[in-house]
Protein backbone atom coordinates (compact mmCIF):
# COMPACT_ATOMS: atom_id res chain seq x y z
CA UNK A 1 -36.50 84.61 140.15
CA UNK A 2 -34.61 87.55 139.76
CA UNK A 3 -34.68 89.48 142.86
CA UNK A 4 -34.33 86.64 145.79
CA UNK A 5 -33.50 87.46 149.00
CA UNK A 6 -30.79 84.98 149.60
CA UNK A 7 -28.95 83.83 152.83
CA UNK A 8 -25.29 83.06 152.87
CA UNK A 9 -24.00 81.68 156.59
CA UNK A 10 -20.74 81.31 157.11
CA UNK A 11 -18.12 80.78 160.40
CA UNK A 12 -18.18 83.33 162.58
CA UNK A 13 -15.88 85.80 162.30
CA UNK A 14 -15.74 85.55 158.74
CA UNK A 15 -18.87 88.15 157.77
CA UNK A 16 -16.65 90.41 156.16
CA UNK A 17 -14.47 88.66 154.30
CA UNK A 18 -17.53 86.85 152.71
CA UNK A 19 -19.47 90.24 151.85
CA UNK A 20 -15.72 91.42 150.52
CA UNK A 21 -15.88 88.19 148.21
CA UNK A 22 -19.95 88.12 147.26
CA UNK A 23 -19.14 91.93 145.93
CA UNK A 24 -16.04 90.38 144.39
CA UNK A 25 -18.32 87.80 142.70
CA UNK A 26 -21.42 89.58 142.19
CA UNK A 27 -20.61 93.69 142.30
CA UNK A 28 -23.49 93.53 144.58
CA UNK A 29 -23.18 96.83 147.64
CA UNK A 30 -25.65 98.59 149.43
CA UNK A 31 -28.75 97.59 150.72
CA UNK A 32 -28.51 94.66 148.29
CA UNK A 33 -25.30 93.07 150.35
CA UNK A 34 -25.92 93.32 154.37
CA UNK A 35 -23.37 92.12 156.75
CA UNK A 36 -25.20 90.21 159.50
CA UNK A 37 -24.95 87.78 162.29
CA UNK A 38 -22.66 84.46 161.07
CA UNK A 39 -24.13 85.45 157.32
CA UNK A 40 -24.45 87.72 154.78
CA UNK A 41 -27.56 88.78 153.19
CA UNK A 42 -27.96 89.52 149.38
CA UNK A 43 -30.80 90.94 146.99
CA UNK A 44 -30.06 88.94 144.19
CA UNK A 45 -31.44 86.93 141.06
CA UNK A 46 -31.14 83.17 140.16
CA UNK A 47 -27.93 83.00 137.90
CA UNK A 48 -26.27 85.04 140.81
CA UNK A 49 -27.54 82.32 143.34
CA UNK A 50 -25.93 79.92 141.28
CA UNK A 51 -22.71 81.60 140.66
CA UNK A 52 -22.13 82.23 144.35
CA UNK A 53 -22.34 78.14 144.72
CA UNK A 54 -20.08 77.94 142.20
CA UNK A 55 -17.51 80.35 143.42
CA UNK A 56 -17.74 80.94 146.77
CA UNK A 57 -14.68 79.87 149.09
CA UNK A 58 -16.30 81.29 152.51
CA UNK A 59 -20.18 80.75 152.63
CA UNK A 60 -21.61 77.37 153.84
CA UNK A 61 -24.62 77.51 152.08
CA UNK A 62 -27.07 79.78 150.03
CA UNK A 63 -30.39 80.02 151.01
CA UNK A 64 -33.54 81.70 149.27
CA UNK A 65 -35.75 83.06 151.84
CA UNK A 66 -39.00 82.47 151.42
CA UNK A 67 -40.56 84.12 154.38
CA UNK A 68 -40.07 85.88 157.16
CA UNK A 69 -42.68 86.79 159.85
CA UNK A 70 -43.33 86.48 163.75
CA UNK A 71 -44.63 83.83 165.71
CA UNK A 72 -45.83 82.88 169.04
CA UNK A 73 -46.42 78.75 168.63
CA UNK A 74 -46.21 75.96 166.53
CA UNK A 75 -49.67 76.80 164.61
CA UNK A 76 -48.13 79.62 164.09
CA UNK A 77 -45.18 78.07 162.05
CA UNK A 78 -47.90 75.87 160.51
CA UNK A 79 -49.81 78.64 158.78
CA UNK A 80 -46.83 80.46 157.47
CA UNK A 81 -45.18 77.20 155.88
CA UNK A 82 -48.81 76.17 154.58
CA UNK A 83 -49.10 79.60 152.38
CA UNK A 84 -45.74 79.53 150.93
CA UNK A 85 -46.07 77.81 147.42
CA UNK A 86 -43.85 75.05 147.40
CA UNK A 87 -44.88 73.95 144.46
CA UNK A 88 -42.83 76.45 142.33
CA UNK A 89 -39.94 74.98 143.96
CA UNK A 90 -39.94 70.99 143.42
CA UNK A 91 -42.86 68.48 142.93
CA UNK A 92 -44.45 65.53 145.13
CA UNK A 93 -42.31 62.47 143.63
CA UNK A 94 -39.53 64.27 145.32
CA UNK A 95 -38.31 63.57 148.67
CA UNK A 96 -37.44 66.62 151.07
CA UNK A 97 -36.24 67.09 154.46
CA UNK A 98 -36.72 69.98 156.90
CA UNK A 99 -34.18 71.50 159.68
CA UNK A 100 -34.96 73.87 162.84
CA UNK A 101 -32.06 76.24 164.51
CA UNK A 102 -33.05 78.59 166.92
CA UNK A 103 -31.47 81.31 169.31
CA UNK A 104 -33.75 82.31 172.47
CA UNK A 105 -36.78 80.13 170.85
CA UNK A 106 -39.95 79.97 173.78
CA UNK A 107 -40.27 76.48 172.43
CA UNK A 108 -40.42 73.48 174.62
CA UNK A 109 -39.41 71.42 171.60
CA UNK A 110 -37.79 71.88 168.03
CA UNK A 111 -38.60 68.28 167.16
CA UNK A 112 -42.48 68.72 167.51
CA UNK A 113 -41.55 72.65 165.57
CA UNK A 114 -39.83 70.40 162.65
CA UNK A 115 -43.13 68.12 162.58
CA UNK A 116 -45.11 70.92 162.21
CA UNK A 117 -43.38 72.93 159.60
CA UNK A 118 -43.13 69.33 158.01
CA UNK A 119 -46.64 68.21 157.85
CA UNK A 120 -47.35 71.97 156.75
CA UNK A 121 -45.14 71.39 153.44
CA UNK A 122 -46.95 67.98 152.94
CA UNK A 123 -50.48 69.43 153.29
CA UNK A 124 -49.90 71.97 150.68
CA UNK A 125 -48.94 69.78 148.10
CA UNK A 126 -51.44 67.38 149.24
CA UNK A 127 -54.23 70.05 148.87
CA UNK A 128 -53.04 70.92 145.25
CA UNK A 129 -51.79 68.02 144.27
CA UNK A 130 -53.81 65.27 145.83
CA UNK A 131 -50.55 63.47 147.15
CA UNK A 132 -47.53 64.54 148.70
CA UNK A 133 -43.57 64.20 149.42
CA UNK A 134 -41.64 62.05 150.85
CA UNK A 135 -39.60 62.48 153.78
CA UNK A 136 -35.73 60.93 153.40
CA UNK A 137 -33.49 62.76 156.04
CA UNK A 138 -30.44 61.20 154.37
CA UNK A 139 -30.06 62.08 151.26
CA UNK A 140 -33.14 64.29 150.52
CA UNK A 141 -33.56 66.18 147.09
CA UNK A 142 -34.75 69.27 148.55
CA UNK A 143 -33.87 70.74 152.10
CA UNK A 144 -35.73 73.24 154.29
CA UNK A 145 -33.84 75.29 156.82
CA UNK A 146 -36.41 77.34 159.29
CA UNK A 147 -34.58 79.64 162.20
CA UNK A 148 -36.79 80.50 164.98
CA UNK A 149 -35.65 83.98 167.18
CA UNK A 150 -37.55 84.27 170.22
CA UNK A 151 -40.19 86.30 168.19
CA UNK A 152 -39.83 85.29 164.47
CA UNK A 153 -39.80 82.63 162.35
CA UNK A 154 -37.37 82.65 158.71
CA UNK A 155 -38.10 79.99 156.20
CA UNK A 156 -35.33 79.18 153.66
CA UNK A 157 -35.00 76.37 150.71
CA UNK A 158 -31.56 75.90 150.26
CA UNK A 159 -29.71 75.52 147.11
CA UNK A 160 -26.33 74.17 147.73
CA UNK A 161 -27.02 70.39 149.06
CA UNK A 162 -24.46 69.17 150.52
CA UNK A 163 -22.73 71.75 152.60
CA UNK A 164 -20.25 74.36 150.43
CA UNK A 165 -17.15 73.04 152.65
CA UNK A 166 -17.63 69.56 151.00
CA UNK A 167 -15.83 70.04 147.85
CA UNK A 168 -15.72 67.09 146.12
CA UNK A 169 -11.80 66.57 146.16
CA UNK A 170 -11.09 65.65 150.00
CA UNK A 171 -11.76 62.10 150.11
CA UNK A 172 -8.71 60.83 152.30
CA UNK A 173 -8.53 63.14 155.17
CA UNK A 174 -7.23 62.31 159.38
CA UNK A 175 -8.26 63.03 162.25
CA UNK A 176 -10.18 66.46 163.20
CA UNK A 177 -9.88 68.05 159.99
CA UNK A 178 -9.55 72.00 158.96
CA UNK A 179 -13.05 72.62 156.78
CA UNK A 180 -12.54 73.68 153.44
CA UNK A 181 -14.04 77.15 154.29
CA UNK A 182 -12.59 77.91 157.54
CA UNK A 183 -9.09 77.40 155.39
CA UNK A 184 -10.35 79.60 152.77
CA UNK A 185 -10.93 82.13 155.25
CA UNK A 186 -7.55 81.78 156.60
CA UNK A 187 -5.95 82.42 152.98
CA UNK A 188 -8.39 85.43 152.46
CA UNK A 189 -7.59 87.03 155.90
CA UNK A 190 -3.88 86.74 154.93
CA UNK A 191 -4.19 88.64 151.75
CA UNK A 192 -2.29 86.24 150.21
CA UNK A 193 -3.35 86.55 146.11
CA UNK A 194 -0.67 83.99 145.05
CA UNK A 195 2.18 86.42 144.14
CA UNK A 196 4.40 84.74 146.51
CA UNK A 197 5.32 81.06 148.29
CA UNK A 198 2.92 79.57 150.68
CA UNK A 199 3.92 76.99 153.03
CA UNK A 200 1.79 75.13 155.61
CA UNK A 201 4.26 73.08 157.77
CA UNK A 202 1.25 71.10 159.57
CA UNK A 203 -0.67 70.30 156.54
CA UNK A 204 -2.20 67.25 157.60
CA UNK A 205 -3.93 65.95 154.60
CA UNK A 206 -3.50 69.18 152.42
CA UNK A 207 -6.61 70.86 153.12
CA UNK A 208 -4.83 74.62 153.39
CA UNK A 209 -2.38 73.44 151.06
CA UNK A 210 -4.73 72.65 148.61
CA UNK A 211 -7.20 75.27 149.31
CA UNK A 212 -4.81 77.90 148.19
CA UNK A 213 -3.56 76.03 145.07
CA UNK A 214 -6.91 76.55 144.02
CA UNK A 215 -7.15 80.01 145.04
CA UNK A 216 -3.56 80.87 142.62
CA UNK A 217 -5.23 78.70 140.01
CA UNK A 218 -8.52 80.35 139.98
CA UNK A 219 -10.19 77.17 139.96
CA UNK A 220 -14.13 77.47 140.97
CA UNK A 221 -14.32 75.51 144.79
CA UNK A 222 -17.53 73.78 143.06
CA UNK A 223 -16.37 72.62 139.33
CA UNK A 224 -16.20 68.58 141.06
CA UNK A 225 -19.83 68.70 142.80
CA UNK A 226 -23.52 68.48 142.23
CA UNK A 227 -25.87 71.36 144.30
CA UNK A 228 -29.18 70.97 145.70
CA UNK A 229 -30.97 73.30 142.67
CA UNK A 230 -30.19 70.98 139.81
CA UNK A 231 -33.27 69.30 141.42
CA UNK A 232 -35.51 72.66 141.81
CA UNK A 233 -37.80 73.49 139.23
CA UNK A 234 -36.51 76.82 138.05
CA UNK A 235 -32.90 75.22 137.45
CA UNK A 236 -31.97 76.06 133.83
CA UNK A 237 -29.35 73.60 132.65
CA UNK A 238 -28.19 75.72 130.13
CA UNK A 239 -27.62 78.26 132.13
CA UNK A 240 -26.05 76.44 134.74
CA UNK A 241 -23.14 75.19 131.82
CA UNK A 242 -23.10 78.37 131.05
CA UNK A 243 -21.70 79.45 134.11
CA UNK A 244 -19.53 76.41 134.37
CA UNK A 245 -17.90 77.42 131.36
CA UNK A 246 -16.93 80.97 132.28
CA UNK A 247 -15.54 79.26 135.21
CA UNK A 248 -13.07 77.11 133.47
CA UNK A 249 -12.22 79.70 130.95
CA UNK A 250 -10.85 81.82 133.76
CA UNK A 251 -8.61 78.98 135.21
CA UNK A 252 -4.75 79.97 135.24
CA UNK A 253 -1.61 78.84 135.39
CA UNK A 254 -0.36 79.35 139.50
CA UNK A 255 2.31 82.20 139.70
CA UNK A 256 4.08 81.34 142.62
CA UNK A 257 4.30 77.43 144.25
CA UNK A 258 2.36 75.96 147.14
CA UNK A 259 4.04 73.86 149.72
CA UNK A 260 3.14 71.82 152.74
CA UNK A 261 4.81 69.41 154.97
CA UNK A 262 3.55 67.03 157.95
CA UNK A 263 5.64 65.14 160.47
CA UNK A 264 2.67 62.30 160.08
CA UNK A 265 4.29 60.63 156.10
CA UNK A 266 0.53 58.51 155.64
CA UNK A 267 -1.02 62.40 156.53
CA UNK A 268 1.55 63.34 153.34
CA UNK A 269 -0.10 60.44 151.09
CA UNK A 270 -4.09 61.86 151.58
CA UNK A 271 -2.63 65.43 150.81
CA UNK A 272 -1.09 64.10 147.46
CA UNK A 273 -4.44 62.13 146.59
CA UNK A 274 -6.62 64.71 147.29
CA UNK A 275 -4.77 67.42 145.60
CA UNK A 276 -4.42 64.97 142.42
CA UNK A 277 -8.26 65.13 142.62
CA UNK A 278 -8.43 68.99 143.41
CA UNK A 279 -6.44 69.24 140.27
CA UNK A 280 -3.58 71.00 141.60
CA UNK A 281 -1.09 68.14 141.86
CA UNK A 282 1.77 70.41 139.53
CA UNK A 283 1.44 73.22 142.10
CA UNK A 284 1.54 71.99 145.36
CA UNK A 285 4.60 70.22 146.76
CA UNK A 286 4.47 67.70 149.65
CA UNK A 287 6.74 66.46 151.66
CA UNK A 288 6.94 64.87 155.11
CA UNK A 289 8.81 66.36 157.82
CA UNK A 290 8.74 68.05 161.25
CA UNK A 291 7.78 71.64 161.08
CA UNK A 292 10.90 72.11 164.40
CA UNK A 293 13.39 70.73 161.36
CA UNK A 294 11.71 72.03 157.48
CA UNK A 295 13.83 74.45 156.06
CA UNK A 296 12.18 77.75 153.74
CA UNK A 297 10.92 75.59 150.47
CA UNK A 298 11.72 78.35 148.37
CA UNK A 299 14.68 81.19 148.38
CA UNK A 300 12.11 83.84 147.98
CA UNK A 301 10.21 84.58 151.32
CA UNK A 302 6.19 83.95 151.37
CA UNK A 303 3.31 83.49 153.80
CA UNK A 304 3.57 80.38 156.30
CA UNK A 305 -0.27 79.60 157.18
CA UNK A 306 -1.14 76.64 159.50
CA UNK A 307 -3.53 75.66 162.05
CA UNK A 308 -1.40 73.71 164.11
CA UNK A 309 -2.77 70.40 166.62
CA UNK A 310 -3.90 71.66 169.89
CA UNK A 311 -5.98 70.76 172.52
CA UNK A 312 -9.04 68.27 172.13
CA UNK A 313 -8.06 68.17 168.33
CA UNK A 314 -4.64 66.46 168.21
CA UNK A 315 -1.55 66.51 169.93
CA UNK A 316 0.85 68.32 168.33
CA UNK A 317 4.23 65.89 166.58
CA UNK A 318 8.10 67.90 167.09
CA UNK A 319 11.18 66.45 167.18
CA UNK A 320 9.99 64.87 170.84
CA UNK A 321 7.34 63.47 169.21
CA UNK A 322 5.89 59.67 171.10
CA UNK A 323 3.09 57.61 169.94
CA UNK A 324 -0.43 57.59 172.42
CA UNK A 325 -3.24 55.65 171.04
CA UNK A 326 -1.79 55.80 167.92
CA UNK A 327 -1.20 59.69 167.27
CA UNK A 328 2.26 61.06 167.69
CA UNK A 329 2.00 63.43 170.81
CA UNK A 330 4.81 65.75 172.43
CA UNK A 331 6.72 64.95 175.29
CA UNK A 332 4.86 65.72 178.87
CA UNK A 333 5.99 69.58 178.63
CA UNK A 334 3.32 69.39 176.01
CA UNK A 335 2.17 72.10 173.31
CA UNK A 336 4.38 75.04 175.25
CA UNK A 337 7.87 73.41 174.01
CA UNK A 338 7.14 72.32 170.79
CA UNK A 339 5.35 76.59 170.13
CA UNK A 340 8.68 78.01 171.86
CA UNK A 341 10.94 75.69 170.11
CA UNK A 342 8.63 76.49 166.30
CA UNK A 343 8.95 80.51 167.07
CA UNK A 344 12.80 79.77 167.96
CA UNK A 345 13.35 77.91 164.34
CA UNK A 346 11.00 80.61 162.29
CA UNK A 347 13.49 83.58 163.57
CA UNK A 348 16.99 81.35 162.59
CA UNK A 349 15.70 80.41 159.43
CA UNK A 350 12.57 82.52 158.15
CA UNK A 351 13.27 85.80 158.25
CA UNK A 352 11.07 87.97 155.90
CA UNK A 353 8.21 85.69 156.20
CA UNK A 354 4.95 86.44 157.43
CA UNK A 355 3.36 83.78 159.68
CA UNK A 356 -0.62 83.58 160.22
CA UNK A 357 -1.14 80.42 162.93
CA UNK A 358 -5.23 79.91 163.78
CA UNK A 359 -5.19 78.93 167.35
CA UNK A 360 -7.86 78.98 170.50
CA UNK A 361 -5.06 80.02 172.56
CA UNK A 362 -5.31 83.43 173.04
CA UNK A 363 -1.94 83.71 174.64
CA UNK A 364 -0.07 82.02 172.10
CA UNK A 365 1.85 84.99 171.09
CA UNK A 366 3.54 85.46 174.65
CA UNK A 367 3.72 81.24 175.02
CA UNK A 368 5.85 81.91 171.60
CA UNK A 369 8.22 84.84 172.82
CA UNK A 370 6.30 86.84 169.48
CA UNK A 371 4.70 89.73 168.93
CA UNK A 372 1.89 89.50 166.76
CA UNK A 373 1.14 92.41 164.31
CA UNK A 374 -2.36 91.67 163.86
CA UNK A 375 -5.26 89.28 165.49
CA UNK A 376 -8.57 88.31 164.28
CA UNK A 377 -11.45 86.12 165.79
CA UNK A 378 -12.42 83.32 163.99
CA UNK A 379 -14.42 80.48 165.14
CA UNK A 380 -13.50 76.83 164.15
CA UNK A 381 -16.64 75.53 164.65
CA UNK A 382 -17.71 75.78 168.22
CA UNK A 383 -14.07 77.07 168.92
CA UNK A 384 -13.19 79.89 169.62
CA UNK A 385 -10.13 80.95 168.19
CA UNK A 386 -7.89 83.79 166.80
CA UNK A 387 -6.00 84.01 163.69
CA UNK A 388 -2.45 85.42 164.65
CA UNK A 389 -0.08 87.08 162.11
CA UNK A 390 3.45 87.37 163.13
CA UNK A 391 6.04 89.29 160.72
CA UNK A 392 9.16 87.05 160.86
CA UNK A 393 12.70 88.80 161.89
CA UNK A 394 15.68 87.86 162.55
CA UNK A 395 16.47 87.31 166.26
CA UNK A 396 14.73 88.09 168.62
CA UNK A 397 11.28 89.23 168.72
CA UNK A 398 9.69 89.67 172.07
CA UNK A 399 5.95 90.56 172.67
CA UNK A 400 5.71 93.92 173.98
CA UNK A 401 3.72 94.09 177.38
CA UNK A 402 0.06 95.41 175.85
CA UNK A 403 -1.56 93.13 173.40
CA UNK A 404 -2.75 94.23 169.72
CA UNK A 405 -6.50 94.38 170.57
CA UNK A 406 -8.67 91.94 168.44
CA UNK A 407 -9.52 93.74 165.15
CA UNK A 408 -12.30 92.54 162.84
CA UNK A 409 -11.86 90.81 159.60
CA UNK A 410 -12.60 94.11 158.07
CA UNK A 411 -10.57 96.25 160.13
């Protein structure tokens, strides 16, 4: 257990910034910490493993691989799975459950590739034990991730459980919500360290908001959840609240306040709960309001952050804000007003500010009469979007005619 080959996936987009943190975390370079394709890769041991579940803001998950090797069929899959020892991992009164991605796969079906790779797990433990696993895709105490290529086959266990996203504070949350790691990624792109105000004037129930009141506070993203290895077999408890404990030690008063508004008042209500629970109730400060009318929340200027309602998601609420099914929606000159009239407000009244706005519009900068300074690609899920920084002056502000070309996380 102490040199795994571990797995970290993450949005797209976001490779960089999660190698920049996993060094951060681990002091990890090299061939030991490889940027790849919606992941990072790391040569690491155990305790790392269970430090970068702890810690880590931007990764979805961490994975052990356990093999990696070409394939032409499902027997193929079969054999590999069969001669991995599962047993050093968890035992037969244990329920598991496996998961297939692919990209180009020859496969007819993943469904008949998970059966396989399933019943291989189950004969091997049958063989040496005499009885086997159960399967319980719900709540399973052991997952298996395999990702097929159009040539070879990677088996992982995972260690993290539930997804990394799901950190144990957002309970009370609306509709289409920002994942806890896509808003992490947002406050590590910015730069922002927690020197100076941040304000997020569509907070919707706080994740952003909250996110980065944890980030000033240095409080570990997984202090209020269980992982997946507390139910492996080499999971050392000791060690694990051993870890826990450096984590808490390190925990800080914030140095500058975090702020967030929402035109929605009941969106207001699940950011206080869940920041009560995130235990950063004395740092952020919530209030409703429409983002076309909230003045600066503090006299010193900060970073404004916000992924503001678009599109399939949810209509965006200004001042000519009506109700539709229940969500407040703009009037029929739709999103284009209300970004004109929120560019027009940020010059009058928030000059000095920097202003990063997530968005799939890729022409948001000229729909907003800005000029952005910098723009990254970052994928909210399946959408594609770009994280847009605009440095707030006075007046006016017009986008020159050539675009800032799309620069990497990195860049």
């Amino acid at each position: 257990m102490n040199e795994l080959q571990l797995f970290l996936p993450c949005a797209a987009g976001v490779e960089d910034l999660l190698a920049d943190e996993v060094h951060g975390l681990t002091g990890l370079a090299g061939d030991d910490l490889l940027v790849g394709r919606a992941g990072v890769q790391v040569r690491a041991g155990w305790r790392d493993a269970l430090r970068l579940n702890l810690h880590s803001r931007l990764a979805q998950r961490v994975l052990v691989q356990l093999a990696h090797a070409p394939y032409r069929g499902e027997d193929d899959l079969y054999a590999l799975v069969r001669g991995l020892a599962w047993e050093a991992w968890f035992t037969p009164r244990q329920t598991f459950k496996v998961e297939v991605t692919s990209q180009h796969s020859p496969l007819k079906s993943l469904n008949f590739a998970t059966l396989r790779i399933k019943d291989a797990v189950a004969d091997r433990f049958r063989d040496r034990a005499g009885t086997r696993p159960s399967i319980d895709t719900q709540r399973p105490d052991v997952r298996v991730f395999a990702h097929l290529t159009a040539t070879e086959c990677t088996v992982y266990i995972d260690t993290s459980g539930e997804p990394l996203f799901k950190r144990g504070w957002r309970e009370d949350k609306g509709e289409a919500p920002l994942k806890e790691t896509l808003a992490a990624a947002m406050i590590a792109a910015s730069g922002w360290q927690g020197d100076v105000p941040l304000y997020d004037p569509c907070c919707g129930s706080g994740t952003i908001a909250v996110e980065a009141a944890q980030v000033a506070c240095r409080i570990a993203p997984g202090l209020r959840r269980r992982f997946g290895f507390e139910r492996l077999l080499p999971h050392q408890a000791h060690v694990w609240a051993q870890l826990q404990d450096e984590a808490r030690a390190q925990e800080r008063a914030a140095a500058a306040p975090v702020f967030g508004s929402d035109v929605a008042f009941r969106m207001v209500d699940f950011a206080r709960r869940n920041a009560e629970r995130a235990g950063v109730a004395q740092v952020v400060q919530l209030r409703g309001g429409d983002a076309l009318q909230r003045m600066p929340p503090a006299d010193q200027p900060g970073v404004l952050l916000l992924n503001p309602p678009y599109g399939e998601r949810i209509g965006t609420a200004g001042v000519a804000g009506r109700t539709q099914r229940g969500r407040e929606r703009p009037e029929t000159e739709g999103d284009a007003d209300f970004f004109v009239q929120l560019a027009a407000h940020w010059k009058r009244h928030y000059a000095g500010w920097t202003a990063w706005v997530l968005t799939p519009d890729l022409k948001l900068p000229t729909r907003m009469r800005l000029k952005e300074s910098r723009r990254m690609p970052m994928w909210n899920g399946p959408i594609e979007c770009r994280l847009f920084r605009f440095d707030m002056v006075a007046g006016s502000a017009r986008r020159a005619p050539d675009a800032a070309p799309d620069a990497a996380p990195g860049a």
